[in-house]
Protein backbone atom coordinates (compact mmCIF):
# COMPACT_ATOMS: atom_id res chain seq x y z
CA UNK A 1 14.93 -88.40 -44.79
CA UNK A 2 18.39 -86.94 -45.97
CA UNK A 3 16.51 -85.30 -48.71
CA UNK A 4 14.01 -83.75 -46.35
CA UNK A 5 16.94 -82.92 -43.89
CA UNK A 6 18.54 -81.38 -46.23
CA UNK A 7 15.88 -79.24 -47.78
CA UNK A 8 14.53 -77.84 -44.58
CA UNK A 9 18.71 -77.04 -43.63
CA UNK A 10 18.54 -75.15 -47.04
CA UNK A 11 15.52 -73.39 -45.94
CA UNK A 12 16.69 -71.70 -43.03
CA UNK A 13 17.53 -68.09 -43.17
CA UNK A 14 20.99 -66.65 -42.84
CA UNK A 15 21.82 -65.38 -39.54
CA UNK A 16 22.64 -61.06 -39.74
CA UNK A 17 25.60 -59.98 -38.40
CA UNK A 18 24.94 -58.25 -34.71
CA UNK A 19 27.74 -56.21 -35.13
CA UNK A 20 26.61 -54.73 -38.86
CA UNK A 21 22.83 -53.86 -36.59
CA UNK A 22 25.23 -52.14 -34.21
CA UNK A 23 26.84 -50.08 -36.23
CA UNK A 24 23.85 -48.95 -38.77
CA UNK A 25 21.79 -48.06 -35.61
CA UNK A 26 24.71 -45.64 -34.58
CA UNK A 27 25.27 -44.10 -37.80
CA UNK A 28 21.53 -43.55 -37.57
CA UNK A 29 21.77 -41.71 -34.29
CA UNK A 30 25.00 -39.47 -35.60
CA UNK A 31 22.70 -36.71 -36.66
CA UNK A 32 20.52 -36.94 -34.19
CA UNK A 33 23.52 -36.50 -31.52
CA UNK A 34 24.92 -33.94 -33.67
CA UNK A 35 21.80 -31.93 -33.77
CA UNK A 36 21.30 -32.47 -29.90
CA UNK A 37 25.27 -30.83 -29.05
CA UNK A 38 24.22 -27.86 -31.62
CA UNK A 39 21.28 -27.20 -29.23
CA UNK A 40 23.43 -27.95 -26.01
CA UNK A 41 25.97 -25.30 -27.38
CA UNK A 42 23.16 -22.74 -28.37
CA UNK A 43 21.85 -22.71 -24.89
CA UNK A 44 24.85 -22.25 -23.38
CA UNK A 45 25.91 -19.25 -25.87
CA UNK A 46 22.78 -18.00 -25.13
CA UNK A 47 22.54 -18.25 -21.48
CA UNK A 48 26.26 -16.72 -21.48
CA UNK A 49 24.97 -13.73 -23.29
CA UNK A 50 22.19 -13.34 -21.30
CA UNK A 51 23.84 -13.19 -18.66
CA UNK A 52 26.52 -10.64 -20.23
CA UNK A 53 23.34 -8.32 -21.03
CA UNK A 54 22.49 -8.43 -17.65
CA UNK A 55 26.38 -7.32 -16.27
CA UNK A 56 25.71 -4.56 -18.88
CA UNK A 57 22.42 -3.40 -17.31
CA UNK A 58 23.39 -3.36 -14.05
CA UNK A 59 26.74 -1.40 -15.13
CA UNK A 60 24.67 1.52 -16.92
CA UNK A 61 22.02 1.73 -14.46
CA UNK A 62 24.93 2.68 -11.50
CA UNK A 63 26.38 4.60 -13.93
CA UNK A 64 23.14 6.58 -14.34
CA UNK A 65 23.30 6.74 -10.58
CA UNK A 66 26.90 7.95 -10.61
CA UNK A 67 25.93 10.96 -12.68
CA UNK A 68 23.25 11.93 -10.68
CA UNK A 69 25.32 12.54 -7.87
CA UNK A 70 27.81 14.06 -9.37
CA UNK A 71 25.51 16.30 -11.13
CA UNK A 72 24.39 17.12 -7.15
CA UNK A 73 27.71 17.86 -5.97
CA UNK A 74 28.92 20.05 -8.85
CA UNK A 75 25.67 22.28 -8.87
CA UNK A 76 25.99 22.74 -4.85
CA UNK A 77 29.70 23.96 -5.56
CA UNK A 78 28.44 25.75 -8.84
CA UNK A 79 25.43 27.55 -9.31
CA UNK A 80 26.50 27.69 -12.77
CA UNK A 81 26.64 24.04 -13.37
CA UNK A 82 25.00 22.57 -16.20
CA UNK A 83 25.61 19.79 -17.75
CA UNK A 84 28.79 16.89 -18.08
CA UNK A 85 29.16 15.47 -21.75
CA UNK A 86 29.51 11.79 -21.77
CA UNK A 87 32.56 10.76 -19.62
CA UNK A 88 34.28 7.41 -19.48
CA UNK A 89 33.54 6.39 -15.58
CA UNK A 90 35.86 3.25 -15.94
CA UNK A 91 36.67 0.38 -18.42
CA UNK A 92 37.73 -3.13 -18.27
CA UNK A 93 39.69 -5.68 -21.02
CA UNK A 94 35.70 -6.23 -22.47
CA UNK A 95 33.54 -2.59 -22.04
CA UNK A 96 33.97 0.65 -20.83
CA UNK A 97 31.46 2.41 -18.93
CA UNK A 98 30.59 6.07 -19.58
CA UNK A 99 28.45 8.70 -17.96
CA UNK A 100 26.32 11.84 -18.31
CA UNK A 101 24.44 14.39 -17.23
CA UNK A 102 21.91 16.40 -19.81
CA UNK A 103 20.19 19.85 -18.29
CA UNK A 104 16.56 20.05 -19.44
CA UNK A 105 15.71 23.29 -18.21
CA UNK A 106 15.28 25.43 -15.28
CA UNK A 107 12.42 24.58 -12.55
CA UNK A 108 11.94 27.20 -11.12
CA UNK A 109 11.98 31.76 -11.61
CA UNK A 110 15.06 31.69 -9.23
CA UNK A 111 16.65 29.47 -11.42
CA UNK A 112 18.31 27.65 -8.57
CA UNK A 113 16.62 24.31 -9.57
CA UNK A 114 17.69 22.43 -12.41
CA UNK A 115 15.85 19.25 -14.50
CA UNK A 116 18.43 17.12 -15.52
CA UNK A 117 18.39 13.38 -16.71
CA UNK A 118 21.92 11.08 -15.85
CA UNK A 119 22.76 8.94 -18.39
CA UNK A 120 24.70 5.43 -18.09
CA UNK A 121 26.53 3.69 -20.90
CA UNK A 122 28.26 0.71 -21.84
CA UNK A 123 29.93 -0.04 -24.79
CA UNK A 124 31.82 -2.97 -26.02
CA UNK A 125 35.07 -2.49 -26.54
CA UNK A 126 36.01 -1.74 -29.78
CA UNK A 127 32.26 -0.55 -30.60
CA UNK A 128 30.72 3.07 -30.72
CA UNK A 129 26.68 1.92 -30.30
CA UNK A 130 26.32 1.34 -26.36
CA UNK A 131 24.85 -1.95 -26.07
CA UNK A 132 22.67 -1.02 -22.68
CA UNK A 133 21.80 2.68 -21.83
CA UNK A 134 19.87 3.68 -18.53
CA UNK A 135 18.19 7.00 -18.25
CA UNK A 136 16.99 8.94 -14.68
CA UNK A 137 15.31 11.86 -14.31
CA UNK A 138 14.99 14.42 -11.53
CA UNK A 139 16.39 17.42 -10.55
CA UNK A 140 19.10 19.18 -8.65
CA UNK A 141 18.95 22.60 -5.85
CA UNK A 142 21.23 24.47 -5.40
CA UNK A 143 21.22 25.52 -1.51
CA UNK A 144 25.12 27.66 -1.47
CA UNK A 145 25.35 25.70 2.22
CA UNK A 146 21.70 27.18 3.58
CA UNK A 147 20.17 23.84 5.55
CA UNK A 148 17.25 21.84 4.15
CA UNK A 149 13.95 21.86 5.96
CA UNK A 150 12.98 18.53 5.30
CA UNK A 151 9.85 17.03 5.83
CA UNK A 152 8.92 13.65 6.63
CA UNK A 153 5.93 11.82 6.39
CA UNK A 154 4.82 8.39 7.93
CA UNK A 155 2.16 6.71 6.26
CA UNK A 156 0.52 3.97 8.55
CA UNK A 157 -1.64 1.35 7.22
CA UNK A 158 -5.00 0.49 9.13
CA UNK A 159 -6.08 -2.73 7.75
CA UNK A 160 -7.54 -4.93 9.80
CA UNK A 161 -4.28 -7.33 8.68
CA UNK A 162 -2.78 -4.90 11.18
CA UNK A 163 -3.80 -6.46 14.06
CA UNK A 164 -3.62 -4.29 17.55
CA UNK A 165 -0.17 -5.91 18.69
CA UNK A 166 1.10 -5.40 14.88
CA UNK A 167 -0.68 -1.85 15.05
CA UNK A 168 1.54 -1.33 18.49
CA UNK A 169 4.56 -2.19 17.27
CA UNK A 170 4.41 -0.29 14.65
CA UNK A 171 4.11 2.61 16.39
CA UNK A 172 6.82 2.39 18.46
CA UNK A 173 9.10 1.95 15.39
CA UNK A 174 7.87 4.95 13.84
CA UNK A 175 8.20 7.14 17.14
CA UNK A 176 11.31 5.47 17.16
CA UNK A 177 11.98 6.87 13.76
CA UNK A 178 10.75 9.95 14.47
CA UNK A 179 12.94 10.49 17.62
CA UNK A 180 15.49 9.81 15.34
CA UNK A 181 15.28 12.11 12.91
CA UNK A 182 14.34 15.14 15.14
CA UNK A 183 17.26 14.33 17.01
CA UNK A 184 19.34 14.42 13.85
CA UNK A 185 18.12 17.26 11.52
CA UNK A 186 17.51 20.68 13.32
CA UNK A 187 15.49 21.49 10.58
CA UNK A 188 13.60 18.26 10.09
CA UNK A 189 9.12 18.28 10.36
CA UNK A 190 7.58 15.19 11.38
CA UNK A 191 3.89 14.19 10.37
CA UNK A 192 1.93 11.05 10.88
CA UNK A 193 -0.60 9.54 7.89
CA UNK A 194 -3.22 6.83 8.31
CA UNK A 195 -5.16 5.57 5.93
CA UNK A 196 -8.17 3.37 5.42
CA UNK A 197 -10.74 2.15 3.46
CA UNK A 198 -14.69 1.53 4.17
CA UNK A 199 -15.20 -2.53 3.73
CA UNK A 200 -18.71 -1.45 2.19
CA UNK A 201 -18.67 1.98 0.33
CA UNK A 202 -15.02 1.48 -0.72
CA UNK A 203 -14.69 5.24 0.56
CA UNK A 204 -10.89 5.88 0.73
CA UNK A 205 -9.56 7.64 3.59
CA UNK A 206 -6.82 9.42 5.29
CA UNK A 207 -6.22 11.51 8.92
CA UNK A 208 -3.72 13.99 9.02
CA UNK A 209 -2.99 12.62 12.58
CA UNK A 210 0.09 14.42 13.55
CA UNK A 211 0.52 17.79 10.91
CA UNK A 212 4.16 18.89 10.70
CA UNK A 213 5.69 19.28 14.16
CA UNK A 214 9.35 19.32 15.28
CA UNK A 215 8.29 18.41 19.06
CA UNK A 216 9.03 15.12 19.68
CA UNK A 217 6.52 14.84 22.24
CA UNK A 218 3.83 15.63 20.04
CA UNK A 219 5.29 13.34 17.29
CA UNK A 220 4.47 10.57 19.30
CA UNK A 221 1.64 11.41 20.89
CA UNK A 222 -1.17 10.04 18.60
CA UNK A 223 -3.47 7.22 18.52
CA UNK A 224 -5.12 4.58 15.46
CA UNK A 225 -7.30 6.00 13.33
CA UNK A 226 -9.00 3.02 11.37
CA UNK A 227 -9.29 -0.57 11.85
CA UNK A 228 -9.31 -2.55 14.94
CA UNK A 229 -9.77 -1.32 18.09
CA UNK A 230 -11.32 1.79 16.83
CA UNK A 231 -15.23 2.66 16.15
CA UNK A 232 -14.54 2.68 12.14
CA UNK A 233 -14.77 -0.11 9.42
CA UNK A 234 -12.76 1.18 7.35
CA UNK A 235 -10.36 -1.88 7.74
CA UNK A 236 -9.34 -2.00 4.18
CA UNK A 237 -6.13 -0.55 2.46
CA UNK A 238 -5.99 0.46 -1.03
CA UNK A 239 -2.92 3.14 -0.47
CA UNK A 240 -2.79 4.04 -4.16
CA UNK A 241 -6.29 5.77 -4.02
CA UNK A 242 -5.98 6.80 -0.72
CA UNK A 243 -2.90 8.68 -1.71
CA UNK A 244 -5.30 10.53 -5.20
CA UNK A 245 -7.81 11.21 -2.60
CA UNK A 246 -5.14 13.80 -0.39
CA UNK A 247 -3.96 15.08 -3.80
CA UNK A 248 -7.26 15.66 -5.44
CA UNK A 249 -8.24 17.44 -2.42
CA UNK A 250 -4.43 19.63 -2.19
CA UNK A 251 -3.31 18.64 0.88
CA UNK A 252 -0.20 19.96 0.63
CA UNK A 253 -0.55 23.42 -0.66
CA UNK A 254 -0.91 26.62 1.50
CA UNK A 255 -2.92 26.73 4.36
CA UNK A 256 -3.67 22.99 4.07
CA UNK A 257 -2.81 20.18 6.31
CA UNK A 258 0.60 19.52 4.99
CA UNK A 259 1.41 22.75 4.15
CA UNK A 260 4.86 22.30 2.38
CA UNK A 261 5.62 25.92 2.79
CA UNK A 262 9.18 26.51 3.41
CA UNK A 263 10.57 22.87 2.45
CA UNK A 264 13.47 21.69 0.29
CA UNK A 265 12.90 18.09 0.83
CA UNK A 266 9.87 15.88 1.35
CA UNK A 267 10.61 12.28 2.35
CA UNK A 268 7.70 9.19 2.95
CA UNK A 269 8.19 6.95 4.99
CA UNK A 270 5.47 4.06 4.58
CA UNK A 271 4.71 1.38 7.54
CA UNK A 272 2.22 -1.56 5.71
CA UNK A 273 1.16 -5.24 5.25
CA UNK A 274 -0.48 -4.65 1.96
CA UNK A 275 -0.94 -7.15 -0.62
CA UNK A 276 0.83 -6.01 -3.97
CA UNK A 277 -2.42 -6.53 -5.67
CA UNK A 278 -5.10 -7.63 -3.73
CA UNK A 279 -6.11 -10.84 -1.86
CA UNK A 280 -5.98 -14.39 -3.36
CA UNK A 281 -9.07 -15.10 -5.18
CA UNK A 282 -11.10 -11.81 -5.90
CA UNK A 283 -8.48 -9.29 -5.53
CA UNK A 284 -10.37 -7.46 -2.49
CA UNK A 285 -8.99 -5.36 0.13
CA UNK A 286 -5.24 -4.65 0.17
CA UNK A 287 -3.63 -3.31 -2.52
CA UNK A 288 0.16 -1.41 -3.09
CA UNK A 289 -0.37 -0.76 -6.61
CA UNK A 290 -3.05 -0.96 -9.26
CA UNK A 291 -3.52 -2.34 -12.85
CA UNK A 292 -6.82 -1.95 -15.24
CA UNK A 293 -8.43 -4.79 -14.22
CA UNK A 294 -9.29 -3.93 -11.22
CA UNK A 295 -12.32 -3.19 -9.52
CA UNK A 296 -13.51 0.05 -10.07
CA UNK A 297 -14.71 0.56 -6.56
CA UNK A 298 -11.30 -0.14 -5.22
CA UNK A 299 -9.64 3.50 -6.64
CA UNK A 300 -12.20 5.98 -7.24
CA UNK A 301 -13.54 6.36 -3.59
CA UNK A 302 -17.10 5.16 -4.28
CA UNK A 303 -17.99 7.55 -7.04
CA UNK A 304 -16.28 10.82 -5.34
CA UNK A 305 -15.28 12.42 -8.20
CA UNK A 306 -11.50 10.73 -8.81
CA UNK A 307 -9.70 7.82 -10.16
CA UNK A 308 -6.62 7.07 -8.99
CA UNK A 309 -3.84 7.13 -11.77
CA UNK A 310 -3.27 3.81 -13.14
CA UNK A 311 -0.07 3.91 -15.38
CA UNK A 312 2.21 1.77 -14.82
CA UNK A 313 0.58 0.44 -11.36
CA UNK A 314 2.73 2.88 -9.57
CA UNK A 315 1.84 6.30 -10.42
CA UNK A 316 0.38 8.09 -7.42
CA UNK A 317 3.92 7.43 -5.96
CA UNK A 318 5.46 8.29 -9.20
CA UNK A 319 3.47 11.74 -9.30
CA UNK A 320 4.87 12.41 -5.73
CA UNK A 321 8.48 11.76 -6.75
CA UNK A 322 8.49 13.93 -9.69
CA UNK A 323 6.64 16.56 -7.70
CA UNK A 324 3.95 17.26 -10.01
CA UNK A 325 1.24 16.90 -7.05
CA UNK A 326 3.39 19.75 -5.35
CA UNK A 327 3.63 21.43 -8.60
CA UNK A 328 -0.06 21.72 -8.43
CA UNK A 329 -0.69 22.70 -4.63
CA UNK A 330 1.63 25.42 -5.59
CA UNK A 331 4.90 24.16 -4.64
CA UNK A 332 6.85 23.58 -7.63
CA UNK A 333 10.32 22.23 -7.88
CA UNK A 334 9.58 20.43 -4.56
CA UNK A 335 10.04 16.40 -5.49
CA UNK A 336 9.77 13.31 -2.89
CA UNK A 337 11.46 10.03 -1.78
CA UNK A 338 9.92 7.31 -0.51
CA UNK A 339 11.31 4.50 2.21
CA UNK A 340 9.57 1.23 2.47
CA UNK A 341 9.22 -1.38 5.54
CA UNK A 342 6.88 -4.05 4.41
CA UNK A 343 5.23 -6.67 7.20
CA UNK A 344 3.79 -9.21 4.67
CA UNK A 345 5.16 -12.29 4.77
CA UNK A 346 2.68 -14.34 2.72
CA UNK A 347 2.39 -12.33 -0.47
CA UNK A 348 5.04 -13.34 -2.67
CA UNK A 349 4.48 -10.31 -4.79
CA UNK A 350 4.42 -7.91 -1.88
CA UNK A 351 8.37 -7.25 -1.55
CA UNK A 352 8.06 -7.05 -5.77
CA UNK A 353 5.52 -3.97 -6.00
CA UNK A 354 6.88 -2.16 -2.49
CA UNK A 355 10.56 -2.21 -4.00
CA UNK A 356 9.52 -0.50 -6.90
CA UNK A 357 8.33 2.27 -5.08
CA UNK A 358 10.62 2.36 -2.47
CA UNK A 359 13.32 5.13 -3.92
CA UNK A 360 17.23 3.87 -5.22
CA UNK A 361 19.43 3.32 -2.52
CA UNK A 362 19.74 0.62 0.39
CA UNK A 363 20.15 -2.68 0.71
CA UNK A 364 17.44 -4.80 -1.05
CA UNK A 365 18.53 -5.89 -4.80
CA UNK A 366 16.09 -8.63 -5.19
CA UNK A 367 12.91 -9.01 -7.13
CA UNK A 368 11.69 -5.17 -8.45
CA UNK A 369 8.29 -4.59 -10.20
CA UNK A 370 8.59 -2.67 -13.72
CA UNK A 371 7.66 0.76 -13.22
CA UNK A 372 8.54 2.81 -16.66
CA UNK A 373 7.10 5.96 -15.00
CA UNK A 374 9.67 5.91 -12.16
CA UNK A 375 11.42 9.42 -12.29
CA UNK A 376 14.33 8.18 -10.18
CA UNK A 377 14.84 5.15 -12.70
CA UNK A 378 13.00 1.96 -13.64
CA UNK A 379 13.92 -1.19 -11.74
CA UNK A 380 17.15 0.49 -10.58
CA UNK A 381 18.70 -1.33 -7.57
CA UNK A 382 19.36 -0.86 -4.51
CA UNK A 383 16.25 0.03 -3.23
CA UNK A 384 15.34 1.73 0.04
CA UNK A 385 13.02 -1.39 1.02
CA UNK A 386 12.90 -3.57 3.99
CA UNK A 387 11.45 -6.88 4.30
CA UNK A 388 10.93 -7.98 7.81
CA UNK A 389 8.96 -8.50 10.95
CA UNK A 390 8.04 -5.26 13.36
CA UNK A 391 9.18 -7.33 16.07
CA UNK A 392 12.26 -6.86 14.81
CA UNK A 393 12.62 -3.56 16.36
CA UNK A 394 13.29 -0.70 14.59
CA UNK A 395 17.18 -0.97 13.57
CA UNK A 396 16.72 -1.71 10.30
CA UNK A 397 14.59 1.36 9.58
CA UNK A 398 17.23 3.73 11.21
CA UNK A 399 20.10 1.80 9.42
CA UNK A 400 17.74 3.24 6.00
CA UNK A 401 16.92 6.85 7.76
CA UNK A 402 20.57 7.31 8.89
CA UNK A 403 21.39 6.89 5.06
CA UNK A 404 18.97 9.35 3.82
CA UNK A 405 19.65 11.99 5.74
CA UNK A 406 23.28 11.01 5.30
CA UNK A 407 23.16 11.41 1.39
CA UNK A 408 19.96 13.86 0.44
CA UNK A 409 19.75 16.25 3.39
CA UNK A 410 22.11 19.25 3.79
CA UNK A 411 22.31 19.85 7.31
């Protein structure tokens, strides 16, 4: 039995050392970690410049804005003003900051018009390529101190999303509004839009409710055109082609019902609860902007003759704020701003597509679609857009109106 004992004691294997395991499986892992920080460190570099590029962005694009303006101020003291070569607007211990402003011709036989493009900069210090340019375009008047005779326009939506009490309350914020400006700018024209669409023929429609007026009485005497509580079905809104269908047919030129004779300054004013691009599901019935894919029926007014200009989404409102629809009615040198309250609260895209063509200055710097086409500057923040509720009264909108007539009317 001792030789058996001893035999199966010589058979046993050795015991490994825990600690030598230990070790080899971390020297294993060492490249593995290593690898892992190298990642960890690239994100971080990455997210840091990131977030530098978007500093830089948001520094050219006010500088863009910065020459703009004072492009407007030295053409009003100058009539001959041209241009400013680039000009450092300020620097700090990592970039500087330039600005210019680049004439592009005359707009109109008087010569008292000017297109001109303001150009933001930034540059790292040290560096003579600007890492981020912005570029607008539009175009400075000179007035010598005569008053504008501005024009504003409310555009109403009709949709049967509008419901009577929304509906209501709207109009007492824009005959609030109205009020408002009358009472502010001597000079100032008031007209009321509203627009529809036919659930079944897709027709797209507008009234001319109220034509220019400076009466306040008759400013805000007017009643719904489309959608509930009225005899139509046209209780869709698809603004966009609504909007080709009044310049297709000149609405603004002489004689017509927005005759624009005599203005310096045209300013929308839009009232809606349209979807950014349609309804859940099929994309029906309430649109802001448009894109390719969409239903034919919704933009070409059932076969009337038009399509409404795709682009970018945005370009009926772009063609406004450049002025070429003026242009054409026989207006030229005549370009537009727009101001946007927006009632939709369940479209998450809504506040998106109504920023972008809401026109550079006020509050809102949140989500803006991309509009390349925009004259006064793609995705450029502030924007004049408000989010809200019409039962919250209509301070918010004269907070906006107070500023434009503040900044772009001479009065």
């Amino acid at each position: 039995m001792s030789i058996f004992a001893r035999s199966n004691s010589l058979s046993q294997p050795k015991p490994q050392s825990q600690d030598g395991f230990i070790l080899a499986t971390l020297l294993a892992f060492v490249p593995l970690l290593a690898i892992l920080a190298t990642i960890a460190i690239s994100v971080g570099l990455q997210a840091n410049q990131t977030a530098i590029l978007q500093q830089y962005k948001e520094q050219a694009q006010l500088a863009s804005t910065a020459a703009m303006d004072f492009a407007k101020e030295q053409y009003e003291l100058d009539i001959n003003y041209l241009s400013t070569p680039e000009t450092e607007l300020y620097s700090t211990d990592q970039y500087r900051v330039t600005y210019e402003v680049v004439h592009d011709g005359y707009s109109n036989a008087t010569q008292t018009q000017q297109d001109i493009r303001g150009v933001g900069r930034v540059y790292k210090l040290g560096e003579s390529t600007p890492r981020v340019s912005r570029e607008i375009q539009g175009k400075i008047t000179y007035t010598a101190g005569v008053p504008s005779s501005v024009r504003f326009i409310f555009i109403v939506d009709n949709s049967w999303s509008m419901s009577t009490t929304e509906w209501l309350e709207s109009k007492e914020t824009v005959d609030t509004a109205a009020n408002y400006v009358l009472s502010s700018v001597s000079s100032a024209e008031i007209a009321i839009v509203q627009y529809g669409t036919h659930y079944q023929t897709f027709e797209h429609k507008y009234d001319v409710t109220v034509p220019f007026t400076n009466d306040p009485a008759t400013a805000t005497t007017w009643e719904r055109r489309y959608g509930h509580s009225t005899p139509s079905n046209d209780g869709q809104d698809h603004l966009p082609a609504s909007l080709a269908r009044m310049r297709l047919e000149s609405l603004y030129g002489p004689g017509d019902a927005l005759d624009l004779a005599g203005a310096t300054d045209v300013q929308y004013v839009l009232f809606t609860d349209a979807w950014a691009d349609g309804l859940p599901g099929n994309n029906c019935c309430s649109h802001l902007k448009m894109v390719s894919s969409d239903n034919n029926d919704w933009f070409d007014s059932n076969g009337a003759g038009f399509k409404a200009a795709i682009g970018s989404g945005h370009d009926e409102y772009n063609l406004l704020k450049n002025g070429i629809v003026f242009e054409n009615d026989g207006y030229a040198g005549l370009t537009a701003q727009f101001t946007v309250l927006s009632i939709n609260d369940v479209d998450s895209d809504a506040p998106s597509a109504s920023a972008a063509i809401a026109s550079p200055g006020g509050n809102w710097t949140g989500a803006i679609d991309a509009n390349p086409n925009d004259p006064e500057g793609d995705g450029l923040l502030p924007r004049r857009f408000i989010s809200t509720s019409l039962s919250a009264g209509p301070a918010e909108i004269i907070d906006l109106l107070a500023e434009v007539i503040e900044d772009e009317i001479n009065f």
